[in-house]
C-alpha atoms as a PDB file:
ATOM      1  CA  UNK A   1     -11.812  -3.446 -20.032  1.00  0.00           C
ATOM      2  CA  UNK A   2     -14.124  -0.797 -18.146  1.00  0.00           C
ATOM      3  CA  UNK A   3     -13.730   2.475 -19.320  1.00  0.00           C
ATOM      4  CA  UNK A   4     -13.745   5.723 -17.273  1.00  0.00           C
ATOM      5  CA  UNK A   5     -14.257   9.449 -18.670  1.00  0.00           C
ATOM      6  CA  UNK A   6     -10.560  10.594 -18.232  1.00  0.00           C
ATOM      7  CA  UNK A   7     -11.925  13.186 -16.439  1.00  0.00           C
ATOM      8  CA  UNK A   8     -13.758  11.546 -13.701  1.00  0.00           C
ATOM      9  CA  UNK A   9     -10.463   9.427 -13.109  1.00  0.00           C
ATOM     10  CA  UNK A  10      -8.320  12.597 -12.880  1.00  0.00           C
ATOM     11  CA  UNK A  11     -11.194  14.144 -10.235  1.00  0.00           C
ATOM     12  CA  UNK A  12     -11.113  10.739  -8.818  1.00  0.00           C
ATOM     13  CA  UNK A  13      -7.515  10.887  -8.147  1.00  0.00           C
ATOM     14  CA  UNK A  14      -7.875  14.306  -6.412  1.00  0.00           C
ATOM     15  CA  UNK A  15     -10.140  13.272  -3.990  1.00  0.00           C
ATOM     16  CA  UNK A  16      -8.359  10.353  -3.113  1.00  0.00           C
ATOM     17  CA  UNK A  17      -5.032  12.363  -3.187  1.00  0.00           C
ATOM     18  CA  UNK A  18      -6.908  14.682  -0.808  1.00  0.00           C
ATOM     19  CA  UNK A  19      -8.251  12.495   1.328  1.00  0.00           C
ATOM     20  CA  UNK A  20      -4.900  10.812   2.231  1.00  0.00           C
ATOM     21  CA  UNK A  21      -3.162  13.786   2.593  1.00  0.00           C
ATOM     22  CA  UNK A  22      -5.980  14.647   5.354  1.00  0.00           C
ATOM     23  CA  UNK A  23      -5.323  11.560   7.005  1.00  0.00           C
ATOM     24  CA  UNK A  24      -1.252  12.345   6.553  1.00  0.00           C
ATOM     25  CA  UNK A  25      -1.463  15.290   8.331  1.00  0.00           C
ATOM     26  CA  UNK A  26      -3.796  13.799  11.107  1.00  0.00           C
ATOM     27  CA  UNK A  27      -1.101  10.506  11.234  1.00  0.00           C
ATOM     28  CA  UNK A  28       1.920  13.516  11.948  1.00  0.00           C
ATOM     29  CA  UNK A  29       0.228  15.611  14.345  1.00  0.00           C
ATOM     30  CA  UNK A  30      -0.355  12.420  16.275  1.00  0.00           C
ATOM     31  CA  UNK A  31       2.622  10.922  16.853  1.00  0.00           C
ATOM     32  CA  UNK A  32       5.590  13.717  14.722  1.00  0.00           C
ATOM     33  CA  UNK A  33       8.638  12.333  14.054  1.00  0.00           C
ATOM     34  CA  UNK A  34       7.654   8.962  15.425  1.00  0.00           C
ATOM     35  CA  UNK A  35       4.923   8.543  12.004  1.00  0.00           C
ATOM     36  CA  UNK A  36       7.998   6.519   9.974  1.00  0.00           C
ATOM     37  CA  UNK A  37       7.843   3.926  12.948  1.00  0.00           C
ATOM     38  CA  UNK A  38       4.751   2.438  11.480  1.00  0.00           C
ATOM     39  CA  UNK A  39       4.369   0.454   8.329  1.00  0.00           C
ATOM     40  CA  UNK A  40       0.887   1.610   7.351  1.00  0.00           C
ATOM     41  CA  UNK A  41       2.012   5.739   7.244  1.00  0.00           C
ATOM     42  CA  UNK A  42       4.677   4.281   4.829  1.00  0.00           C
ATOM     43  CA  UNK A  43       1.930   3.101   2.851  1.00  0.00           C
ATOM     44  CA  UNK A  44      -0.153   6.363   3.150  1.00  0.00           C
ATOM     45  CA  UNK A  45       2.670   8.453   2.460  1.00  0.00           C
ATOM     46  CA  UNK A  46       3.581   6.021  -0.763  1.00  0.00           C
ATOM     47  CA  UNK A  47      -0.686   6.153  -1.625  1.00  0.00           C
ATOM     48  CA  UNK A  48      -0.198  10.090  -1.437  1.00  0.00           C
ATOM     49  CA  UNK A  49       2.739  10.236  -3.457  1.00  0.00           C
ATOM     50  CA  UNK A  50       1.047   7.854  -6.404  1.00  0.00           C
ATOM     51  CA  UNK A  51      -1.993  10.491  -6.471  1.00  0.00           C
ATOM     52  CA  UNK A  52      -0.018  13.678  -6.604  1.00  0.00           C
ATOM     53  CA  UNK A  53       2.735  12.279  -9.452  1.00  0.00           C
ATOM     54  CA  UNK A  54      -0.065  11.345 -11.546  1.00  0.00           C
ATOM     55  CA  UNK A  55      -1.907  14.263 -11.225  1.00  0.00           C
ATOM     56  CA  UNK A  56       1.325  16.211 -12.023  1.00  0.00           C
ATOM     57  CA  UNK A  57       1.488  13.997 -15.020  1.00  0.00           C
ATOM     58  CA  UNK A  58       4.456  12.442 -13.921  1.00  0.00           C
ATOM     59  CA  UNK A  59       3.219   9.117 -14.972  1.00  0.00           C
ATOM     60  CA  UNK A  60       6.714   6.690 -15.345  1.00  0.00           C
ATOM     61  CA  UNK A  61       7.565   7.934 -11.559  1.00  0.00           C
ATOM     62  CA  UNK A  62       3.619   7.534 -10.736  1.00  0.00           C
ATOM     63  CA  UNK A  63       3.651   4.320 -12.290  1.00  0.00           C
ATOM     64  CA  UNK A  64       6.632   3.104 -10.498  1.00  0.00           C
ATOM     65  CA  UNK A  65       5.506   4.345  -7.459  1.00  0.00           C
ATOM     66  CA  UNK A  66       2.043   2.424  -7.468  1.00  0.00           C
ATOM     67  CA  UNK A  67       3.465  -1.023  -8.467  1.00  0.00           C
ATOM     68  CA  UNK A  68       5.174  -0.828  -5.001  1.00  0.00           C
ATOM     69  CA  UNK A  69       2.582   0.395  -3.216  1.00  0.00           C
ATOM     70  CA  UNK A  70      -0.519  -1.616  -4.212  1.00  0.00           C
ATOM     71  CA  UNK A  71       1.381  -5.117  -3.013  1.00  0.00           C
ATOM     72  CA  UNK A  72       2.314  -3.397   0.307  1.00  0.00           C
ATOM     73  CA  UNK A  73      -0.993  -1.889   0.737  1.00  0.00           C
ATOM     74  CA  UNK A  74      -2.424  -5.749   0.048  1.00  0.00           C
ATOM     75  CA  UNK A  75      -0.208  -6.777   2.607  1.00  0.00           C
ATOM     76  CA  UNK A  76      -0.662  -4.175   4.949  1.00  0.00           C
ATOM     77  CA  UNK A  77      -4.271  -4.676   4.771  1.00  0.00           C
ATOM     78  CA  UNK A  78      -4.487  -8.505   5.421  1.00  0.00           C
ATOM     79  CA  UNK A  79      -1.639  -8.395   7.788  1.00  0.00           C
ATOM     80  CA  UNK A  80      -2.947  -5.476   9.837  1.00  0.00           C
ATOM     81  CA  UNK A  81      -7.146  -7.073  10.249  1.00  0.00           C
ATOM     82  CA  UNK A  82      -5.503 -10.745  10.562  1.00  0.00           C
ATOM     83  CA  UNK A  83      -2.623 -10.097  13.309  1.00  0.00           C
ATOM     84  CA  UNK A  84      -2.094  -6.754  14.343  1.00  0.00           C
ATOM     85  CA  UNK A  85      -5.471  -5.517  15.287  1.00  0.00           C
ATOM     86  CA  UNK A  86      -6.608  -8.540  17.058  1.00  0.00           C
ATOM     87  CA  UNK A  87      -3.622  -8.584  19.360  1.00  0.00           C
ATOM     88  CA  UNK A  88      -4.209  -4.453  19.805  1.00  0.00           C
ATOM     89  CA  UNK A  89      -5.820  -3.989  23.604  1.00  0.00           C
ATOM     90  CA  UNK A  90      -8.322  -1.474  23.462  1.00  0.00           C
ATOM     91  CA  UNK A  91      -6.299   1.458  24.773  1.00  0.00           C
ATOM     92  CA  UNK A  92      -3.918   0.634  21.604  1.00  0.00           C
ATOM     93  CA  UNK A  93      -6.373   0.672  18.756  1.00  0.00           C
ATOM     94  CA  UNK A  94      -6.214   3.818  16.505  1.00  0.00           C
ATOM     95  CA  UNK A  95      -9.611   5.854  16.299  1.00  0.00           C
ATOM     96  CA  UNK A  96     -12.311   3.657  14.065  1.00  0.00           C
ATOM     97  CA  UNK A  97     -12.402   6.347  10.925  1.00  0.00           C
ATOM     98  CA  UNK A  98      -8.741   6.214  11.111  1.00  0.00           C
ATOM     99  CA  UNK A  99      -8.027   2.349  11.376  1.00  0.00           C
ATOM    100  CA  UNK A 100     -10.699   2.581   8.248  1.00  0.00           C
ATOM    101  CA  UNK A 101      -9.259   5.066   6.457  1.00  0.00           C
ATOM    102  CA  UNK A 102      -6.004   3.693   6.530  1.00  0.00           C
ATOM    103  CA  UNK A 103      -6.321  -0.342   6.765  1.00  0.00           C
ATOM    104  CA  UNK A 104      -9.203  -0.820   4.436  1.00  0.00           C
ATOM    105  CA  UNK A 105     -10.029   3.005   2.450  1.00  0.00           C
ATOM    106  CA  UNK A 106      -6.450   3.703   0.903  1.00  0.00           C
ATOM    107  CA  UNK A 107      -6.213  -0.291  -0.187  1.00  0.00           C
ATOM    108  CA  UNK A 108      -9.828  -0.393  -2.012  1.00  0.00           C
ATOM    109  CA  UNK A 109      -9.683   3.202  -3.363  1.00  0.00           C
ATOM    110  CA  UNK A 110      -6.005   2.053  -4.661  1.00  0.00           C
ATOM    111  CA  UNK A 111      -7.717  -0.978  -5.995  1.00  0.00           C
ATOM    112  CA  UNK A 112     -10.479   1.105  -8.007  1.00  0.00           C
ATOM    113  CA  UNK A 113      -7.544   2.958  -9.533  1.00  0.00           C
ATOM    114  CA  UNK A 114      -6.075  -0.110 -10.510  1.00  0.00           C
ATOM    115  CA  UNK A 115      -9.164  -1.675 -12.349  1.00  0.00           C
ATOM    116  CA  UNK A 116      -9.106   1.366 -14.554  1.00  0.00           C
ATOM    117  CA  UNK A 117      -5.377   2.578 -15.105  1.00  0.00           C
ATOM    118  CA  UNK A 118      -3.169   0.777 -17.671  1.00  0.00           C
ATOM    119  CA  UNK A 119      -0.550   0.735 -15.034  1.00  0.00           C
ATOM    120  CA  UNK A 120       1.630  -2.728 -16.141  1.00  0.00           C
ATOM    121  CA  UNK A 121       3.450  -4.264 -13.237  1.00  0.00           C
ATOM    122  CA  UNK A 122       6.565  -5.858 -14.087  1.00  0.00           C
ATOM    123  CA  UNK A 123       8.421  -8.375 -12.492  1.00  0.00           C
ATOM    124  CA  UNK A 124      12.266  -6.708 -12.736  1.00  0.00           C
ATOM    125  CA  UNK A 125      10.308  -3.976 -10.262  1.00  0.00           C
ATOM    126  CA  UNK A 126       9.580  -6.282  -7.752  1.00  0.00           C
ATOM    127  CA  UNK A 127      13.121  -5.317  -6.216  1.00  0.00           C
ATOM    128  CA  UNK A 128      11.403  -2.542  -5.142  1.00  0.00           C
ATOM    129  CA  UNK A 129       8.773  -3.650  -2.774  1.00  0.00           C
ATOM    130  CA  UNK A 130      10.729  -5.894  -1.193  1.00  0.00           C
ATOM    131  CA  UNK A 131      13.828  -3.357  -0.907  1.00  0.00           C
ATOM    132  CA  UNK A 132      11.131  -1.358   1.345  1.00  0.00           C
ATOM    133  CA  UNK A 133      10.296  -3.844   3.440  1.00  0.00           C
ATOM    134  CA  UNK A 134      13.501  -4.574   4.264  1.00  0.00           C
ATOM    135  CA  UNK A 135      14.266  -1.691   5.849  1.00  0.00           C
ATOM    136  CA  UNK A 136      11.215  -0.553   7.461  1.00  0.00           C
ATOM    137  CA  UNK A 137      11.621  -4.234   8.766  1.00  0.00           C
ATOM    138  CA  UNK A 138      15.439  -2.937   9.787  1.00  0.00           C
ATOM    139  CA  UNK A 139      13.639   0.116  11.219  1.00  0.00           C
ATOM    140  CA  UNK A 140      11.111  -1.527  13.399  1.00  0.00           C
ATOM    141  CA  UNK A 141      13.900  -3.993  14.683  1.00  0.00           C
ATOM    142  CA  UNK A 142      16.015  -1.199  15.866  1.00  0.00           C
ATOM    143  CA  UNK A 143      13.340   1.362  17.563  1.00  0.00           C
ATOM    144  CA  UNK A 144      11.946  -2.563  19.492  1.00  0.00           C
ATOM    145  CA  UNK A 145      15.382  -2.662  20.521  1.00  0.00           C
ATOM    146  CA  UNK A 146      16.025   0.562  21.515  1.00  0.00           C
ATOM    147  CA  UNK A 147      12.640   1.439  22.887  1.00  0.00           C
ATOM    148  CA  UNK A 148      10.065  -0.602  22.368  1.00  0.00           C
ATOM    149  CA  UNK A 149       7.772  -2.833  19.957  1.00  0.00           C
ATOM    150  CA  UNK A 150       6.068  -0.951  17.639  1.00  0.00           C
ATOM    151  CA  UNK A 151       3.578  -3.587  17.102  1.00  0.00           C
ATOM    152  CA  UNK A 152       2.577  -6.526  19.820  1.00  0.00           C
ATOM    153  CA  UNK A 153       2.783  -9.147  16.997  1.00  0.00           C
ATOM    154  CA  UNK A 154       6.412  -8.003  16.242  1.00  0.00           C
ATOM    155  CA  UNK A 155       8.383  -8.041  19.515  1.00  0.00           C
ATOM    156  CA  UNK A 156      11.825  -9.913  18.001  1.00  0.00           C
ATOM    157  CA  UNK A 157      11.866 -12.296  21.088  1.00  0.00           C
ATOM    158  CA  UNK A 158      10.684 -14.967  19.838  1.00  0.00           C
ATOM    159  CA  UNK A 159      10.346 -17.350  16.749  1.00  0.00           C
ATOM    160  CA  UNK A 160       6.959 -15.619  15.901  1.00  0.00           C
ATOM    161  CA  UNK A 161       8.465 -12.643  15.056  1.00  0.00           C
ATOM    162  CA  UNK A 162      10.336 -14.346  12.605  1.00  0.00           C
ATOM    163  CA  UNK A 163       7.636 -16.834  11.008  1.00  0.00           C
ATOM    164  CA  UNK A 164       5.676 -13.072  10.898  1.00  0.00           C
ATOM    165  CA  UNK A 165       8.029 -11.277   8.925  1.00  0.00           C
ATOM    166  CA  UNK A 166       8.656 -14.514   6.502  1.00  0.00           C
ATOM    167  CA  UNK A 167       5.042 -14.463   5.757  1.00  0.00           C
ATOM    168  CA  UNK A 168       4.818 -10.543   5.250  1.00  0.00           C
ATOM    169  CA  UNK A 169       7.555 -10.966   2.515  1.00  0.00           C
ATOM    170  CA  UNK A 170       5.757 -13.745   1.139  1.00  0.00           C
ATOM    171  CA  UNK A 171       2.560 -12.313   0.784  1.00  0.00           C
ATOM    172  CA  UNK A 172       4.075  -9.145  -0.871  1.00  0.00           C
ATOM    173  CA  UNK A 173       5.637 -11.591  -3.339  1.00  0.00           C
ATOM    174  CA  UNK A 174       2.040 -13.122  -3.999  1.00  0.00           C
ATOM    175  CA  UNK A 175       0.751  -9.808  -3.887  1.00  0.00           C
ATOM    176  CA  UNK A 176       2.959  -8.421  -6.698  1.00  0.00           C
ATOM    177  CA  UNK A 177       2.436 -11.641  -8.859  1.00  0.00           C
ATOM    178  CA  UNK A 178      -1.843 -11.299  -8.767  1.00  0.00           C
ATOM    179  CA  UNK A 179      -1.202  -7.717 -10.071  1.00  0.00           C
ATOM    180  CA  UNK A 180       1.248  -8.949 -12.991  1.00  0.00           C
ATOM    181  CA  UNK A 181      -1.395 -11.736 -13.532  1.00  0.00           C
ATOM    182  CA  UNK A 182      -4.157  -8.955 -13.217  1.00  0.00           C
ATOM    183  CA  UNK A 183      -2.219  -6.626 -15.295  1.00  0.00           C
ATOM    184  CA  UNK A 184      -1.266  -8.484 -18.116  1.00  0.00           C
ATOM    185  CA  UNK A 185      -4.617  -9.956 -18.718  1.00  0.00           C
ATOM    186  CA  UNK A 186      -6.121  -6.307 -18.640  1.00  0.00           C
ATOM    187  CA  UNK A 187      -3.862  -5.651 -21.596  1.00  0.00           C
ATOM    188  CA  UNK A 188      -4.692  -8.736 -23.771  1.00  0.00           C
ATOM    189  CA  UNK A 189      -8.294  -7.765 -22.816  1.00  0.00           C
ATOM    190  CA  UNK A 190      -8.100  -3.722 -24.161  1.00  0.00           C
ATOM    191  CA  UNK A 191      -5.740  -5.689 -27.640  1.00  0.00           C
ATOM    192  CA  UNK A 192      -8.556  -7.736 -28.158  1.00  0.00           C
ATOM    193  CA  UNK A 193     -11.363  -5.080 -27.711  1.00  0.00           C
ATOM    194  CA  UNK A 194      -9.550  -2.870 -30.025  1.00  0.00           C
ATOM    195  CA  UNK A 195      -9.141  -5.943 -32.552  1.00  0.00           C
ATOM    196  CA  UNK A 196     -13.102  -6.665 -32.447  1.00  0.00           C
ATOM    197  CA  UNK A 197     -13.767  -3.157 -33.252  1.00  0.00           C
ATOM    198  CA  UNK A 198     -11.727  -3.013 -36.650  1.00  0.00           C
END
C-alpha cells in the first residue's frame, strides 16, 4: 500500500476540508434554506463533515461518516454527468467551477483520501447509505409535489422517475461493494507488506 507522511495527509485533509466548506458557504448563499433540496449539497455537507471529524481526531464518527459518503459521492457523480446535466437547459446549469467543484472535485479528492486511509468499509454499515437516500428521495418527492421538480430527470410523473431512482439505489449498492472489495484487499496488501519485512 502507498504510504503518505501523516503529515501531508492531515494538511491534505485541511485543504480539502477548506475547500468544501468554501463551496458550502457559496451553495447557502445561493439558494438558503432551499440548499437540503439538492442531493449533491448533501454530499458536500457529508464531504465537509468527514474532513473536519478527522481532523478533530474523531476517527470512529469520521470513519463512519466517509463509508456513507464515498458511495453517494460515486453515485452522485455518475448520476449527475450521465442524466442530470445533460437534461439541464443552459439557464439551469450551475456556474462551471461550481458544477466542478462539486460533481467531479469533492468525488476524486474523496477518492485520494481513500487510496491512503485505512478506512474499512463494512457491509452491516451499508444501512446507512441507503437510509439517506431514502429520505432525501422522500424529500425531493414532496418539494416536486408541492412546488416543483428539483431535477428535470426526476419529475415523479412518469415511469422514468421510477426506473431513475431504482438505478440510483443500485448503483450505491455497487458503489459500497467496490469499496469493501477495495478495502479489504488494501488490508491483506499492508498484512502482507508488514509480513515481508520481518
Amino acid at each position: 500500500m502507498k504510504s503518505l507522511n501523516s503529515n501531508h495527509h492531515r494538511q491534505f485533509r485541511l485543504f480539502m476540508g477548506l475547500y468544501t466548506f468554501a463551496f458550502f458557504l457559496i451553495g447557502i448563499h445561493a439558494v438558503s434554506y432551499r440548499y437540503l433540496q439538492w442531493l449533491t449539497h448533501w454530499g458536500v455537507t457529508l464531504t465537509l463533515s468527514f474532513f473536519f471529524l478527522k481532523l478533530a481526531n474523531k476517527h470512529r464518527q469520521a470513519d463512519l461518516v466517509y463509508q456513507i459518503v464515498l458511495p453517494i459521492e460515486a453515485t452522485l457523480t455518475f448520476t449527475y454527468w450521465s442524466f442530470v446535466f445533460p437534461s439541464y437547459t443552459l439557464e439551469q446549469r450551475p456556474p462551471l467551477i461550481y458544477n466542478i467543484s462539486v460533481h467531479i472535485l469533492q468525488f476524486l479528492f474523496l477518492m485520494f483520501d481513500f487510496s491512503y486511509n485505512k478506512i474499512q468499509f463494512h457491509r452491516k454499515n451499508m444501512i446507512f447509505p441507503i437510509v439517506l437516500m431514502m429520505l432525501y428521495g422522500l424529500l425531493n418527492f414532496i418539494v416536486t409535489m408541492i412546488d416543483e421538480p428539483i431535477y428535470p430527470t426526476l419529475t415523479f410523473t412518469d415511469i422514468k422517475s421510477l426506473l431513475f431512482m431504482i438505478f440510483a439505489c443500485v448503483m450505491l449498492v455497487c458503489a459500497f461493494e467496490l469499496c469493501i472489495l477495495i478495502s479489504r484487499s488494501k488490508a491483506k496488501s499492508e498484512i502482507k507488506e508488514k509480513a515481508d519485512k520481518l
